[in-house]
Protein backbone atom coordinates (compact mmCIF):
# COMPACT_ATOMS: atom_id res chain seq x y z
CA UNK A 1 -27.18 88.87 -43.13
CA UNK A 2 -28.80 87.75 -46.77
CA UNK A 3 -26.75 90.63 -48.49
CA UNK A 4 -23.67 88.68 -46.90
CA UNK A 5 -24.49 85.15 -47.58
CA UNK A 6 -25.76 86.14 -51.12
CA UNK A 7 -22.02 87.46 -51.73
CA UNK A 8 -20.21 84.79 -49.76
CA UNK A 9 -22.25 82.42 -52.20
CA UNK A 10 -21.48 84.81 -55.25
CA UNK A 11 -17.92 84.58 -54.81
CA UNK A 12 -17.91 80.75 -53.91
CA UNK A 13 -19.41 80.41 -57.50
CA UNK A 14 -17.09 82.51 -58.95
CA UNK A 15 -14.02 80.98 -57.42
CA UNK A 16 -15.56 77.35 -58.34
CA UNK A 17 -15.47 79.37 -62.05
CA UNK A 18 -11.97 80.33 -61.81
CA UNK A 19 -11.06 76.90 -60.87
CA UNK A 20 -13.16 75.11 -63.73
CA UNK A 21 -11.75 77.21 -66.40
CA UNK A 22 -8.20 76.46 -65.05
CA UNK A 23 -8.43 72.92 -65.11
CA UNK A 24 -10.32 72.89 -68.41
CA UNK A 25 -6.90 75.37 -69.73
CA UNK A 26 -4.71 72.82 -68.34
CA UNK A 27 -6.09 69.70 -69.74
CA UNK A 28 -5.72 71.59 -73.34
CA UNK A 29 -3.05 72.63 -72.43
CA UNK A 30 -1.78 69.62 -71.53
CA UNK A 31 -3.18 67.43 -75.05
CA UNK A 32 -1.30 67.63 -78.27
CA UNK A 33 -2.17 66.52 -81.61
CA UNK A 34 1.68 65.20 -82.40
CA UNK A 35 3.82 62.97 -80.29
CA UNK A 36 7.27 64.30 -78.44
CA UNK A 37 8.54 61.15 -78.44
CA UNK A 38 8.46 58.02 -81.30
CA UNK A 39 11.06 55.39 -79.91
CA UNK A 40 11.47 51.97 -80.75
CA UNK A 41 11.43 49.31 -77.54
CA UNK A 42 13.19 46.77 -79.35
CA UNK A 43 15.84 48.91 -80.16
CA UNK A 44 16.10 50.48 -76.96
CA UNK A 45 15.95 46.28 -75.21
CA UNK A 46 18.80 45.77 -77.31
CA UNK A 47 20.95 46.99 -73.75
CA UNK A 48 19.58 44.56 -71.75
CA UNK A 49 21.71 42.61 -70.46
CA UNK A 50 23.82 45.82 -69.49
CA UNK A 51 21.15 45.74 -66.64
CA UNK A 52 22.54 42.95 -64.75
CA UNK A 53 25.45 45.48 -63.54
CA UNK A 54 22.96 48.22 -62.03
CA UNK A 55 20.88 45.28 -60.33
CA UNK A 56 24.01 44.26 -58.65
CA UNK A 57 24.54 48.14 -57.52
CA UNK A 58 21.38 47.78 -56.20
CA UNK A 59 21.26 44.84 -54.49
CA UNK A 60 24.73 45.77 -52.51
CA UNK A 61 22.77 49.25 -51.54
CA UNK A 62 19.94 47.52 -50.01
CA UNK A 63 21.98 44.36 -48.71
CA UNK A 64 24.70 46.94 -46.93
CA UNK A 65 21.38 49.31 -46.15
CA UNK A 66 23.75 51.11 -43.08
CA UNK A 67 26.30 52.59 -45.91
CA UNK A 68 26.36 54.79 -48.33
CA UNK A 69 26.37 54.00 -51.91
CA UNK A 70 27.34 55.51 -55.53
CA UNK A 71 24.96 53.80 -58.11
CA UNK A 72 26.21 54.36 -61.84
CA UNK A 73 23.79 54.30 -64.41
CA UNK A 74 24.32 54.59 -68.23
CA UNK A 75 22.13 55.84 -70.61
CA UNK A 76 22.03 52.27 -71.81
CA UNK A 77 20.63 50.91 -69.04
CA UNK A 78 17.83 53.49 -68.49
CA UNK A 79 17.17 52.97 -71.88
CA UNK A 80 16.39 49.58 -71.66
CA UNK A 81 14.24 49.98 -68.52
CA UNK A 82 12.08 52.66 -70.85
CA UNK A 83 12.16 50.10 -73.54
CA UNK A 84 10.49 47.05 -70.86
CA UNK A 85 7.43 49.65 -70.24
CA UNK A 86 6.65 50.51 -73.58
CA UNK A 87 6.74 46.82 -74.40
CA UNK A 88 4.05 46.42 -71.21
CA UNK A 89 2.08 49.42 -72.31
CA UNK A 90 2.62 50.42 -76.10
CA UNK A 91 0.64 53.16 -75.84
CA UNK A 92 3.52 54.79 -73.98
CA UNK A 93 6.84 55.77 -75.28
CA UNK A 94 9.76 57.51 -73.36
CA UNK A 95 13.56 58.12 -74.37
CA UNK A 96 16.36 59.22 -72.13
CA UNK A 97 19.50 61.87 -72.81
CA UNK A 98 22.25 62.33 -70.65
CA UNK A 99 25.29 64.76 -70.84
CA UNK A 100 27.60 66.07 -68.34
CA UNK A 101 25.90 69.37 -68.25
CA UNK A 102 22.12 67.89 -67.82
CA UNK A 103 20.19 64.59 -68.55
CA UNK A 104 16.82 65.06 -69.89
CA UNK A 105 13.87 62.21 -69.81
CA UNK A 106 10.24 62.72 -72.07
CA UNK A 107 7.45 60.80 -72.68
CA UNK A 108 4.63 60.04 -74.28
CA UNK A 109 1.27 58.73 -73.65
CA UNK A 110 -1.75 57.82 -76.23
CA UNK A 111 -4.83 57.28 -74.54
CA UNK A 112 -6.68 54.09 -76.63
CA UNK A 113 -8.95 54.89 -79.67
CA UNK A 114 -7.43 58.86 -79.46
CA UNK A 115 -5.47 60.72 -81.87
CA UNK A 116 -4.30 63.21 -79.19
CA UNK A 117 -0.66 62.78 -77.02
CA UNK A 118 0.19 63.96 -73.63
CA UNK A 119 3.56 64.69 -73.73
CA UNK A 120 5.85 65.32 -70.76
CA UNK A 121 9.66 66.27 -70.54
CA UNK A 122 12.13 67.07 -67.71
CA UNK A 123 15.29 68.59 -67.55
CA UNK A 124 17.67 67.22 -64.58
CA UNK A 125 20.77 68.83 -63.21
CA UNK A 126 23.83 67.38 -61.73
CA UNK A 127 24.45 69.08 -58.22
CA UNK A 128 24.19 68.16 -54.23
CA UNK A 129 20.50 67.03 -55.08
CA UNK A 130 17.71 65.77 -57.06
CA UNK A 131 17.79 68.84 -59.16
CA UNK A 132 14.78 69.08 -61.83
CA UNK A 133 15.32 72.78 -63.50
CA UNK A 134 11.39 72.55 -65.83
CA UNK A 135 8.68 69.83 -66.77
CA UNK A 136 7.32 70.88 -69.68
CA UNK A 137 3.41 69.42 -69.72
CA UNK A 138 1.90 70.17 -73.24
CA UNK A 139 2.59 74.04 -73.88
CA UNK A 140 3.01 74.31 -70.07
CA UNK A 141 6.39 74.93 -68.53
CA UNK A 142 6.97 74.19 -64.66
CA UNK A 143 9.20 74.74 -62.62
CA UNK A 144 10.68 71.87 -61.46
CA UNK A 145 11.36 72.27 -57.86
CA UNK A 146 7.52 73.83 -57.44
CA UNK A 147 6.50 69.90 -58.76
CA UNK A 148 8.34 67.81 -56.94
CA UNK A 149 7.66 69.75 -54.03
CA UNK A 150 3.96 68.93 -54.98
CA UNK A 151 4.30 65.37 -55.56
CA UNK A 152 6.02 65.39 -52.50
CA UNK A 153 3.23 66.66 -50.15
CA UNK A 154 1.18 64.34 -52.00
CA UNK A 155 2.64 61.46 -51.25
CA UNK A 156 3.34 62.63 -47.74
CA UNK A 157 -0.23 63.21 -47.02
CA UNK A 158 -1.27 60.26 -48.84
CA UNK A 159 0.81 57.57 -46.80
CA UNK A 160 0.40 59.84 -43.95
CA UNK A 161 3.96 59.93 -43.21
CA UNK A 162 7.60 61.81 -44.24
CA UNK A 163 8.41 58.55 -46.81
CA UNK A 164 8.65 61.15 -50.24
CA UNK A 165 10.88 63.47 -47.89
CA UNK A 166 12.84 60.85 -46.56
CA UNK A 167 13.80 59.63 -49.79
CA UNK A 168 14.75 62.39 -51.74
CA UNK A 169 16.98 63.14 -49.09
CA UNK A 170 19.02 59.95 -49.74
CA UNK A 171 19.93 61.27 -52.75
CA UNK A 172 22.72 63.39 -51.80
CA UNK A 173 24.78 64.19 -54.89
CA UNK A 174 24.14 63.89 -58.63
CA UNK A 175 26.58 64.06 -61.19
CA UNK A 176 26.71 63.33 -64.94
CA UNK A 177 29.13 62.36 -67.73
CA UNK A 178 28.17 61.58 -71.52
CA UNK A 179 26.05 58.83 -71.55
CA UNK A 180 26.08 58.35 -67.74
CA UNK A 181 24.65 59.77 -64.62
CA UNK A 182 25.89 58.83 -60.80
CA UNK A 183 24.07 58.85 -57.64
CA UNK A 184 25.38 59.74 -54.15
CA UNK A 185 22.94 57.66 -52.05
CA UNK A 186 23.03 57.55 -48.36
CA UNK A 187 22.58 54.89 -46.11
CA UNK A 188 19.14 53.32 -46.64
CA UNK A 189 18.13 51.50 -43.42
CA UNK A 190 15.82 54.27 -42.30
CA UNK A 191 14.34 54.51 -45.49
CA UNK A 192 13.41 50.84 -46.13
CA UNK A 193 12.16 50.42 -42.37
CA UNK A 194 10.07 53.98 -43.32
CA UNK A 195 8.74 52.02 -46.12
CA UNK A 196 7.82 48.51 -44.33
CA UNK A 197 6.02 50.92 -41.48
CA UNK A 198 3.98 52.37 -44.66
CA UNK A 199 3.18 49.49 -46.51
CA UNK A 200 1.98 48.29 -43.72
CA UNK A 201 -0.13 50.96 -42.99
CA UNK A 202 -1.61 50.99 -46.23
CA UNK A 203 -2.17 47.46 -46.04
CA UNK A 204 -4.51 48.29 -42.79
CA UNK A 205 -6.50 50.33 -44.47
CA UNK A 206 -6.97 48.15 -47.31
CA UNK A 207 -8.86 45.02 -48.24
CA UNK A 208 -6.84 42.19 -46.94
CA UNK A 209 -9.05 39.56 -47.72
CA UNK A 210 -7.00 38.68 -50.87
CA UNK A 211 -3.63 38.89 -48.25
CA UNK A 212 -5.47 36.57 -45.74
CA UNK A 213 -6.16 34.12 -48.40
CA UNK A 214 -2.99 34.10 -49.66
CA UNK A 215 -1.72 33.64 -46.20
CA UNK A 216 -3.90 30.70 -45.62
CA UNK A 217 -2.92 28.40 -48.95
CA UNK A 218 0.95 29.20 -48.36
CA UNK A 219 0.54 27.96 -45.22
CA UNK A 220 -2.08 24.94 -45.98
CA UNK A 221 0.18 23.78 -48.93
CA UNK A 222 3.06 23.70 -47.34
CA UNK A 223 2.18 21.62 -45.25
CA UNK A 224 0.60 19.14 -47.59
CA UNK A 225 2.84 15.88 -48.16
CA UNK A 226 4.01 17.14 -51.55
CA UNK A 227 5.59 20.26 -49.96
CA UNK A 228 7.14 17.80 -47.41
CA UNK A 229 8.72 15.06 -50.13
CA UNK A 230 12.33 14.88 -50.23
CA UNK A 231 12.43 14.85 -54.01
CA UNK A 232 11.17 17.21 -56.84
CA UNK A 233 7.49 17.34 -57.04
CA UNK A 234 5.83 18.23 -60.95
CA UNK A 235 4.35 22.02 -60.47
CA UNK A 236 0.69 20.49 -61.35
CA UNK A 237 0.42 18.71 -58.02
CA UNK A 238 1.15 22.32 -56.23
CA UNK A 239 -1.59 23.80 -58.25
CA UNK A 240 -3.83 20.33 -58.03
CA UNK A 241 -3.46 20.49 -53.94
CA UNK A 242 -4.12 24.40 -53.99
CA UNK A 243 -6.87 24.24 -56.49
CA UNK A 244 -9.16 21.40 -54.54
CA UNK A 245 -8.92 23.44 -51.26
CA UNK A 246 -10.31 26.51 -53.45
CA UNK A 247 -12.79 24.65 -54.96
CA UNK A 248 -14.20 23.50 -51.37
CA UNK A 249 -14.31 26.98 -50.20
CA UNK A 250 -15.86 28.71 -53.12
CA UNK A 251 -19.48 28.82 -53.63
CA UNK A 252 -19.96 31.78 -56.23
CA UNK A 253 -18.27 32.50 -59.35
CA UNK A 254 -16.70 35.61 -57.65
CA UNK A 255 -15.43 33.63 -54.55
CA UNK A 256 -13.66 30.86 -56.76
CA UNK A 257 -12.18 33.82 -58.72
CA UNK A 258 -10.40 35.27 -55.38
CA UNK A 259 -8.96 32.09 -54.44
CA UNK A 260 -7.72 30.73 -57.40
CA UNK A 261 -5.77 34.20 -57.46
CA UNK A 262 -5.04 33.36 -53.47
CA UNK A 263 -3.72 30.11 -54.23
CA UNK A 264 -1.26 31.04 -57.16
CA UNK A 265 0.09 34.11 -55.18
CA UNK A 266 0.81 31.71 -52.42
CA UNK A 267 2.86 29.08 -54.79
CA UNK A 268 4.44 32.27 -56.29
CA UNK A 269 6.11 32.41 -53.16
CA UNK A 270 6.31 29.09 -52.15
CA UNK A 271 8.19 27.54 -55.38
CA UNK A 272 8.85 30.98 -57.38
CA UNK A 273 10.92 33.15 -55.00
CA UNK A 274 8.97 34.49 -51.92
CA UNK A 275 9.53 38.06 -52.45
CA UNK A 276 6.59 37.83 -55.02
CA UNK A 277 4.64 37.19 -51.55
CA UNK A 278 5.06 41.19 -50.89
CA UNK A 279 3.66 42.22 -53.65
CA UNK A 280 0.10 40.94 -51.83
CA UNK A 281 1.40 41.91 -48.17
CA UNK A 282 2.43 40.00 -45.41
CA UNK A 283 1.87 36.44 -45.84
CA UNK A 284 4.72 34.75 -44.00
CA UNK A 285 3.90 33.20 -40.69
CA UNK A 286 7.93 34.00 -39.96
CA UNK A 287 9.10 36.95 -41.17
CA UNK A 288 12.61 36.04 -40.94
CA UNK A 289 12.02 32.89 -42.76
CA UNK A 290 10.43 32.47 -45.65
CA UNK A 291 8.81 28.98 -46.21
CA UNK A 292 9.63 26.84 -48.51
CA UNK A 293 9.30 23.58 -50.12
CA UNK A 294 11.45 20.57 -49.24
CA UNK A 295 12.70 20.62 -52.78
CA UNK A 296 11.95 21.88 -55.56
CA UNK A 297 8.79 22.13 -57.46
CA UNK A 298 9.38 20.81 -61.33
CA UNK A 299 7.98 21.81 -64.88
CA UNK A 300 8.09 19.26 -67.82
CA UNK A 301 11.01 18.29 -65.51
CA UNK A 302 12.86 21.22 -64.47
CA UNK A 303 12.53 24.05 -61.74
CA UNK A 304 13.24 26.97 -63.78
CA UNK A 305 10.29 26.71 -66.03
CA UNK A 306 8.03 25.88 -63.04
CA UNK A 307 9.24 28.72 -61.61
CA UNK A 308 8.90 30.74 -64.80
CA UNK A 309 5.13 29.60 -65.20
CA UNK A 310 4.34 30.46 -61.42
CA UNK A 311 5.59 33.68 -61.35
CA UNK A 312 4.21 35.09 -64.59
CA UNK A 313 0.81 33.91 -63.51
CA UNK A 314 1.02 35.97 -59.93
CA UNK A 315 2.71 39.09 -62.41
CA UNK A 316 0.01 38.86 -64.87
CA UNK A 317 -2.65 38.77 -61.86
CA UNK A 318 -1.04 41.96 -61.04
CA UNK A 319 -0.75 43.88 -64.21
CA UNK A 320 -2.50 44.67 -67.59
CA UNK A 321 -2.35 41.48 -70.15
CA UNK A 322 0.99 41.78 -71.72
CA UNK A 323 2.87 43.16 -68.54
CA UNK A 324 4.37 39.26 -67.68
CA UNK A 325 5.26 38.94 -71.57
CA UNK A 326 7.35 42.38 -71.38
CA UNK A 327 9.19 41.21 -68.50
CA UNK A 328 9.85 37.62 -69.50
CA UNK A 329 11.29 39.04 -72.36
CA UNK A 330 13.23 41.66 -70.60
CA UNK A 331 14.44 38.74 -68.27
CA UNK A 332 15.71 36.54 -71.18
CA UNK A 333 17.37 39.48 -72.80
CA UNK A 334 18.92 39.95 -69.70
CA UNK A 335 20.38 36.26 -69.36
CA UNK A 336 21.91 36.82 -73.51
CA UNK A 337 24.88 38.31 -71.02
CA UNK A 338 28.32 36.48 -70.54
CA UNK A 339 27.63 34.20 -67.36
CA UNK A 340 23.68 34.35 -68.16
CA UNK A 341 21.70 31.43 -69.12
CA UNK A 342 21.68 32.97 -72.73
CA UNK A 343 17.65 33.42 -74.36
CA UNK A 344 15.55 30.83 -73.79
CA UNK A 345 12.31 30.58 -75.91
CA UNK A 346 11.85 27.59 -73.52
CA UNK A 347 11.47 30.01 -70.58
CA UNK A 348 9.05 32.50 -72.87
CA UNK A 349 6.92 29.89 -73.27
CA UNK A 350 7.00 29.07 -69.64
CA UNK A 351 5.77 32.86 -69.25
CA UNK A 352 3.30 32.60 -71.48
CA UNK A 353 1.61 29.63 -70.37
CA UNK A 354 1.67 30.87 -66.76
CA UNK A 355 0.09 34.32 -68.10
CA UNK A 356 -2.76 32.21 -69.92
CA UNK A 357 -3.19 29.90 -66.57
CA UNK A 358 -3.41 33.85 -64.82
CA UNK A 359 -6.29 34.77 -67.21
CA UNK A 360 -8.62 31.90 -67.09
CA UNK A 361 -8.13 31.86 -63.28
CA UNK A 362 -9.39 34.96 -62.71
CA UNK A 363 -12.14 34.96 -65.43
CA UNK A 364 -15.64 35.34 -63.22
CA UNK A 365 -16.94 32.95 -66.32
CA UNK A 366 -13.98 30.11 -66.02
CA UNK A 367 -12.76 30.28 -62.53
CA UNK A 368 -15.05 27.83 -60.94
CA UNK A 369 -13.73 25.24 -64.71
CA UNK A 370 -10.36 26.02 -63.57
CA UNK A 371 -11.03 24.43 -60.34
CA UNK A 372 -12.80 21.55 -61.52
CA UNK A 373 -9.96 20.80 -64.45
CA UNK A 374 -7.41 20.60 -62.19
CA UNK A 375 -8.78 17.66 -60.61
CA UNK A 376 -8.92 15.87 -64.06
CA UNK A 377 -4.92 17.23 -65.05
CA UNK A 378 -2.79 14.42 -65.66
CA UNK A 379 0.35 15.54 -66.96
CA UNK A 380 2.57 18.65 -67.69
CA UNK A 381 1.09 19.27 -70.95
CA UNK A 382 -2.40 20.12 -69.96
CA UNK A 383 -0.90 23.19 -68.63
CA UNK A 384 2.14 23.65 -70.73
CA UNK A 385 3.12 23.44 -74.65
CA UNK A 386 5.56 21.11 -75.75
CA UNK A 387 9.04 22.98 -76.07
CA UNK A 388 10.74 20.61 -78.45
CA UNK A 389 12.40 22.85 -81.33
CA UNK A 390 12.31 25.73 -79.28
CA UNK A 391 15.64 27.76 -79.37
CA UNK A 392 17.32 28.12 -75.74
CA UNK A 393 20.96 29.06 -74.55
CA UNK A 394 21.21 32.03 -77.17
CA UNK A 395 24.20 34.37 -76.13
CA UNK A 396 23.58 38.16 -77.04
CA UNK A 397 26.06 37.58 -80.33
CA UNK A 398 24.11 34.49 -81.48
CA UNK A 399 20.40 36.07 -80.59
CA UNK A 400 21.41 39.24 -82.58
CA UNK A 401 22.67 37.07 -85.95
CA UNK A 402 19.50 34.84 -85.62
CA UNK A 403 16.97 37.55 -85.09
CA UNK A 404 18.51 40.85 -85.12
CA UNK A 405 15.84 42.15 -82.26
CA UNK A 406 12.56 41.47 -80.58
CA UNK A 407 9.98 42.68 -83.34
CA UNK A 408 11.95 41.25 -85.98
CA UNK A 409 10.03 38.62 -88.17
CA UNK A 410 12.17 35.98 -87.25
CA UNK A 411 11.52 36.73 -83.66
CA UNK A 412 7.74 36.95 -84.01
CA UNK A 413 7.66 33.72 -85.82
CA UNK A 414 9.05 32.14 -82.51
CA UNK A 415 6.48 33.80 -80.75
CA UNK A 416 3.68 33.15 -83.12
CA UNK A 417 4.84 29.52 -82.54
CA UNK A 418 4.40 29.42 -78.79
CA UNK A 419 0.98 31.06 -79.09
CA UNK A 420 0.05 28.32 -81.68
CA UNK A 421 0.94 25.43 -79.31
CA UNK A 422 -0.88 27.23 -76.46
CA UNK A 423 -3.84 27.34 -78.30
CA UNK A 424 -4.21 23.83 -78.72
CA UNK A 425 -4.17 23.23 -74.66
CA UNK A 426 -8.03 22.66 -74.09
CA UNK A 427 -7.67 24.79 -70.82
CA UNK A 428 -6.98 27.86 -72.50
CA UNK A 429 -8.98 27.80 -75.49
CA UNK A 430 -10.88 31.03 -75.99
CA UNK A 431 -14.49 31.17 -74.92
């Protein structure tokens, strides 16, 4: 029995070896000392506002969920969607090729303070399917169809449910052209119910106490008088209102920090747009209708930039600092389109303050001062910088013969601008 148990343990070791050594081969495999890819984000944004086109696509696909759909995407416009996450994380960089015979997509990521690259590439074939032929990881070469079928039981198992099966097969035809690649996509309802029956099954298991809060001020504030007025109502009162019922109910630095991240989630969807509310979980009392105020909240006397402010905060709650700046940006390049509102420094600055509010709200060190100067704000500009001289309304021809791209000097002055004004709002000085 000992003579067993010695070799049962012997060749547990030895298999615990095997599997050491193989990860240990992978991860050097895996680690490069040159990057694949060295793109440029502001040259790949320069697309943007080709976007507006695939978002339309998209929105008839999951409007008309019970049909099926052909979504068109050019090079362009994945392009420009790569560009957006290297501006949010600029230690990755990614470029997309397409032809009729094969698109291919690669990547790179720079871990921070490392001279080594993890570099990943994937070759995609048109055909009656998501068809991935290799991923090359590092000096490794995969086949394709053995990792998505991996990633697929992954997520499977992980969600506890058939949602990474489910979807691929609503892909059911892929075909490419120069520059362009088009989707077959079947009808969607199951899918998107699939996913609501997940999310909300993840949400179960997870800490709702932040989706409780948030629950709680969208419902408390809206039905506060302000919420109830039949005329505009200046975005500090929302955050004034939301801020004193925080500061009542939090009696440790972390508490107040929660809260204050409760209460701007909640007027993210109140006066921003209430899908933001999902990104937290279920907050709506009515699922089928969305609260709302009476009218609409204002910002140095207009909604947009209240909603602007309001929505960057809840993004940059979300996300790594710089993630609501990338996608601020991405939105106003988007607007430069004919029919858009055209590039609005204005509205950057609008993101920017919001993404400052964000920060100091959730600092363990400030929250509880965030509270308390609140109670003491008296007008728009103890929250927001004066916009006077700031460029707006710039079509894609005019932003391109001003500043050429984002990154260019011109450009950077604007931004260097904003950040100068924002500094000099005593809320968000630095500590």
């Amino acid at each position: 029995m000992k003579r067993v148990f010695r070799w049962l343990l012997g060749l547990f070791l030895a298999l615990l070896m095997l599997v050491l050594v193989a990860v240990v081969a992978i991860g050097v495999a895996a680690v490069q000392k040159h990057p694949l890819v060295e793109s440029n984000a502001s040259n790949q944004l320069d697309g943007a506002d080709s976007v507006n086109a695939l978002l339309s696509q998209l929105n008839s696909a999951f409007s008309e969920r019970e049909e099926g759909h052909t979504i068109v995407l050019s090079e362009m416009q994945i392009e420009s969607l790569v560009g957006v996450l290297q501006r949010a994380a600029p230690n990755f960089r990614g470029v997309v090729n397409v032809t009729r015979f094969g698109g291919t997509v690669a990547f790179t990521f720079s871990p921070n303070n490392y001279d080594i690259y993890i570099n990943v590439s994937a070759l995609i074939l048109p055909g009656d399917a998501l068809k991935i032929d290799t991923i090359t990881l590092g000096d490794l070469s995969l086949p394709g169809n053995m990792v998505v079928g991996f990633v697929e039981t992954a997520i499977n198992v992980w969600t506890r449910s058939k949602i990474a099966s489910l979807a691929l097969s609503r892909i059911e035809a892929v075909s490419m052209r120069e520059n362009e690649v088009s989707l077959q996509i079947g009808p969607l309802d199951e899918l998107l119910v699939e996913l609501n029956t997940v999310s909300n099954n993840l949400s179960i298991d997870a800490d709702n106490e932040l989706q409780d809060l948030t629950a709680y001020y969208l419902r408390y504030i809206s039905g506060r008088e302000l919420a109830l007025s039949p005329k505009p109502m200046p975005l500090i009162e929302y955050l004034r209102e939301g801020m004193a019922r925080a500061r009542e109910r939090s009696e440790t630095a972390e508490e107040a920090v929660l809260h204050n991240k409760a209460v701007i989630f909640a007027l993210a969807a109140l006066v921003g747009h209430h899908r933001v509310g999902h990104l937290v979980g279920d907050i709506q009392p009515n699922p089928d209708k969305a609260i709302k105020p009476r009218a609409p909240a204002i910002l140095v006397e207009r909604n947009d930039l209240a909603r602007h402010f309001i929505i960057s905060a809840a993004l940059e709650l979300l996300g790594e600092q710089g993630v609501s700046l990338a996608i601020g940006e991405f939105k106003e390049l988007m607007d430069r389109a004919q029919g858009g509102t055209g590039y609005s420094f204005v509205d950057l600055a609008a993101d920017m303050a919001g993404a400052e509010f964000a920060r100091v709200a959730r600092s363990p060190d400030r929250a509880k001062e965030l509270q308390n100067a609140m109670a003491r704000v008296q007008s728009d500009s103890d929250i927001m910088p004066a916009i006077e001289g700031l460029p707006e309304g710039l079509s894609k021809q005019g932003f391109i013969q001003q500043y050429q791209q984002v990154d260019s000097e011109l450009y950077l002055q604007e931004v260097k601008e904003i950040k100068r004004r924002l500094a000099t709002i005593t809320l968000y000085a630095a500590d």
